[in-house]
N, C-alpha and C. Protein backbone atom coordinates (compact mmCIF):
# COMPACT_ATOMS: atom_id res chain seq x y z
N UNK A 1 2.54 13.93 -7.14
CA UNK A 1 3.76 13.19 -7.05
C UNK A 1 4.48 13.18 -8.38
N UNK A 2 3.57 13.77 -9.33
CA UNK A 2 4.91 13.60 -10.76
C UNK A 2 3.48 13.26 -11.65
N UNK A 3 4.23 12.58 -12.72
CA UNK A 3 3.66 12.40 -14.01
C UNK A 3 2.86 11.60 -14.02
N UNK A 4 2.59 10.74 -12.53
CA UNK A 4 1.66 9.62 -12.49
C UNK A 4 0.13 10.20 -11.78
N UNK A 5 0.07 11.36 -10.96
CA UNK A 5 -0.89 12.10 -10.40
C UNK A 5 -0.31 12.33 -9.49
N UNK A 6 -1.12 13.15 -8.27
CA UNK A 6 -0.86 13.77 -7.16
C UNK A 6 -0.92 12.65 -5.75
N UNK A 7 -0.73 12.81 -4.79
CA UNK A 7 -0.14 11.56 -4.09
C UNK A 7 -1.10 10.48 -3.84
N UNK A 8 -2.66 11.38 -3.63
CA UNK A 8 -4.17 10.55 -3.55
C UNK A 8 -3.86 9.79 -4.77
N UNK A 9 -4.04 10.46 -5.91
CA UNK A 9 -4.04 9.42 -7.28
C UNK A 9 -3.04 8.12 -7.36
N UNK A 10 -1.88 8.48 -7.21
CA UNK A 10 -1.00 7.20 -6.94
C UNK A 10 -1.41 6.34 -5.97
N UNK A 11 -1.58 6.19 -5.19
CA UNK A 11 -2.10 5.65 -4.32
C UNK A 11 -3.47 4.62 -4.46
N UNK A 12 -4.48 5.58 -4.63
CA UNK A 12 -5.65 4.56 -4.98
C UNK A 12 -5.10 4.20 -6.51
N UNK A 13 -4.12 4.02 -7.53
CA UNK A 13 -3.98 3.66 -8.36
C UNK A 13 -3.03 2.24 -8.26
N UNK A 14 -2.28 2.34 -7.20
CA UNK A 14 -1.69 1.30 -5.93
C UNK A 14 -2.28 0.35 -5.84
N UNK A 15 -3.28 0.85 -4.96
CA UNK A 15 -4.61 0.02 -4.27
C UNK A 15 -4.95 -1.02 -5.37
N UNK A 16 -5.21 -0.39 -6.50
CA UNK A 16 -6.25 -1.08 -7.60
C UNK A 16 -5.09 -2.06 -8.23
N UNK A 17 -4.09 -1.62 -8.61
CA UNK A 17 -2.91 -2.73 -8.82
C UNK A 17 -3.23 -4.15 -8.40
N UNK A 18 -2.40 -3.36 -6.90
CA UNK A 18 -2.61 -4.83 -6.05
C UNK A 18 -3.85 -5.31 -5.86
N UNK A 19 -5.34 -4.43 -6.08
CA UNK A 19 -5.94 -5.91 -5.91
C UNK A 19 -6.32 -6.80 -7.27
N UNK A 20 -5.32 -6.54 -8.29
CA UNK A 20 -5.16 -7.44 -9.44
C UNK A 20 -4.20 -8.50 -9.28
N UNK A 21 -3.32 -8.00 -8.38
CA UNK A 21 -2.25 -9.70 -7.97
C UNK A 21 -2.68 -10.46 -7.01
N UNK A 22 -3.23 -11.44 -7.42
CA UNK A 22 -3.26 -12.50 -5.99
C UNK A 22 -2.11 -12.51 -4.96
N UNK A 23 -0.76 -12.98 -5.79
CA UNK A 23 -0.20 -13.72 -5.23
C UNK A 23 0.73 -12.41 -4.27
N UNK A 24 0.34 -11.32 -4.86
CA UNK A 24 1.56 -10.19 -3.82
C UNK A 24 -0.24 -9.67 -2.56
N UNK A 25 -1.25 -10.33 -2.81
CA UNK A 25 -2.07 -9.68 -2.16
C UNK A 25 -2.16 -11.47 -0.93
N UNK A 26 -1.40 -12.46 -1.46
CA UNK A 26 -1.10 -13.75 -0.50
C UNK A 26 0.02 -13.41 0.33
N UNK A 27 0.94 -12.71 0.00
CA UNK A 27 2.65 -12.46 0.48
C UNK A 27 2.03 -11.63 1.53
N UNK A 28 1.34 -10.52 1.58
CA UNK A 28 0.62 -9.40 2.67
C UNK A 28 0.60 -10.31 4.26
N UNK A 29 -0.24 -11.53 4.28
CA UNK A 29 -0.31 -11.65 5.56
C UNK A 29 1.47 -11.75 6.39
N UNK A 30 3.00 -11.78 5.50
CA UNK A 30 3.71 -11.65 6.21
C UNK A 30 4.12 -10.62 7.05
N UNK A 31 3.11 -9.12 6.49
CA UNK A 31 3.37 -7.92 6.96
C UNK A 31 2.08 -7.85 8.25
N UNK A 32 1.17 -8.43 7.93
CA UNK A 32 0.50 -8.54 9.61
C UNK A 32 0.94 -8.37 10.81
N UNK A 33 0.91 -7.50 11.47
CA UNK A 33 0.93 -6.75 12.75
C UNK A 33 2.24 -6.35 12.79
N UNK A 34 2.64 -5.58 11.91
CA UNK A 34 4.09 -5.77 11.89
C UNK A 34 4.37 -4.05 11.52
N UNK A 35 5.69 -3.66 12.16
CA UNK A 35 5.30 -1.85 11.48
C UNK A 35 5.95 -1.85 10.29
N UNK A 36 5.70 -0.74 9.24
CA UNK A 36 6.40 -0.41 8.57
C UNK A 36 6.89 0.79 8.00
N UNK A 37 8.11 0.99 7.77
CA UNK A 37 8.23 2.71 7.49
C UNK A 37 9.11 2.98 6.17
N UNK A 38 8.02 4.24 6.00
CA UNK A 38 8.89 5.05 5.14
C UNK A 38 9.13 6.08 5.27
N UNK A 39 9.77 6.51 4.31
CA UNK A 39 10.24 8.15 4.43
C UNK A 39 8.99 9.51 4.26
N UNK A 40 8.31 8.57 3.50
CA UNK A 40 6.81 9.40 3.10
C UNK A 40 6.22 9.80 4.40
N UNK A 41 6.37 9.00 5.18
CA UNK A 41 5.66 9.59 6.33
C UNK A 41 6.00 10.86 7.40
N UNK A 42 5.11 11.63 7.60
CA UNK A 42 3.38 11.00 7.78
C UNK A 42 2.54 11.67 6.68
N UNK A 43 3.28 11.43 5.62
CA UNK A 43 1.79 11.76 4.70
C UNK A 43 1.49 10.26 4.44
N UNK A 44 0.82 10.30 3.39
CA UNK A 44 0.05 9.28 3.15
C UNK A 44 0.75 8.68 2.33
N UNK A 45 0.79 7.39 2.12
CA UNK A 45 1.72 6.86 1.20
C UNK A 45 1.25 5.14 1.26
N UNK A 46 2.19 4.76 -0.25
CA UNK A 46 1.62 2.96 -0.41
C UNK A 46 1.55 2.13 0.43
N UNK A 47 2.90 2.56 1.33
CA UNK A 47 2.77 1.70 2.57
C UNK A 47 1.57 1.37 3.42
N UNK A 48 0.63 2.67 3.56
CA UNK A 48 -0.45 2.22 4.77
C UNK A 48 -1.26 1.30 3.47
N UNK A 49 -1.39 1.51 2.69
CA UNK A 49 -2.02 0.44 1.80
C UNK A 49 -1.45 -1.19 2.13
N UNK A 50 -0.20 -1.40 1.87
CA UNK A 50 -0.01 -2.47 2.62
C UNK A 50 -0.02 -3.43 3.63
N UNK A 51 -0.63 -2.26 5.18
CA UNK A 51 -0.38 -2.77 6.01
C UNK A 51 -1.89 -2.31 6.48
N UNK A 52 -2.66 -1.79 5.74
CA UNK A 52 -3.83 -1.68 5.88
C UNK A 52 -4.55 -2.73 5.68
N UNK A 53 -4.37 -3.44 4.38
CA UNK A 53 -4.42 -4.48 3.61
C UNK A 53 -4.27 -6.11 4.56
N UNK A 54 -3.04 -6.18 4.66
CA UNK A 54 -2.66 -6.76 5.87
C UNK A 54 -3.04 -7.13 6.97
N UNK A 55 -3.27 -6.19 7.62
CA UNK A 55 -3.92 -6.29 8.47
C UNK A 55 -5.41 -6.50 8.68
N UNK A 56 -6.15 -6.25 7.59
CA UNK A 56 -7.75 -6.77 7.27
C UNK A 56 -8.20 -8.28 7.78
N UNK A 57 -7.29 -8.92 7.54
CA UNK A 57 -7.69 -10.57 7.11
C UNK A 57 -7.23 -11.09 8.15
């Protein structure tokens, strides 16, 4: 994806972010069962992190 790594690397680098914020990993249950899209798709992208996330709990 650029200067940050390739799209895996951004991503689990994503992942690890957010699970350093509480409070944006508290805001998540508003995205519960809920779709979301981007343009990235269908590759892989931050989004399913979000709603992966999300949807866990």
């Amino acid at each position: 994806m650029g200067r940050d790594g390739s799209r895996e690397e951004v991503i689990a680098k994503h992942r690890a972010w957010l699970a350093s914020q509480p409070d944006r990993l508290d805001a998540l249950d508003e995205l519960r069962d809920r779709d979301l899209v981007c343009w990235c798709a269908p590759q892989a992208c931050h989004g399913d992190v979000l709603i992966e996330l999300a949807n866990q709990a």
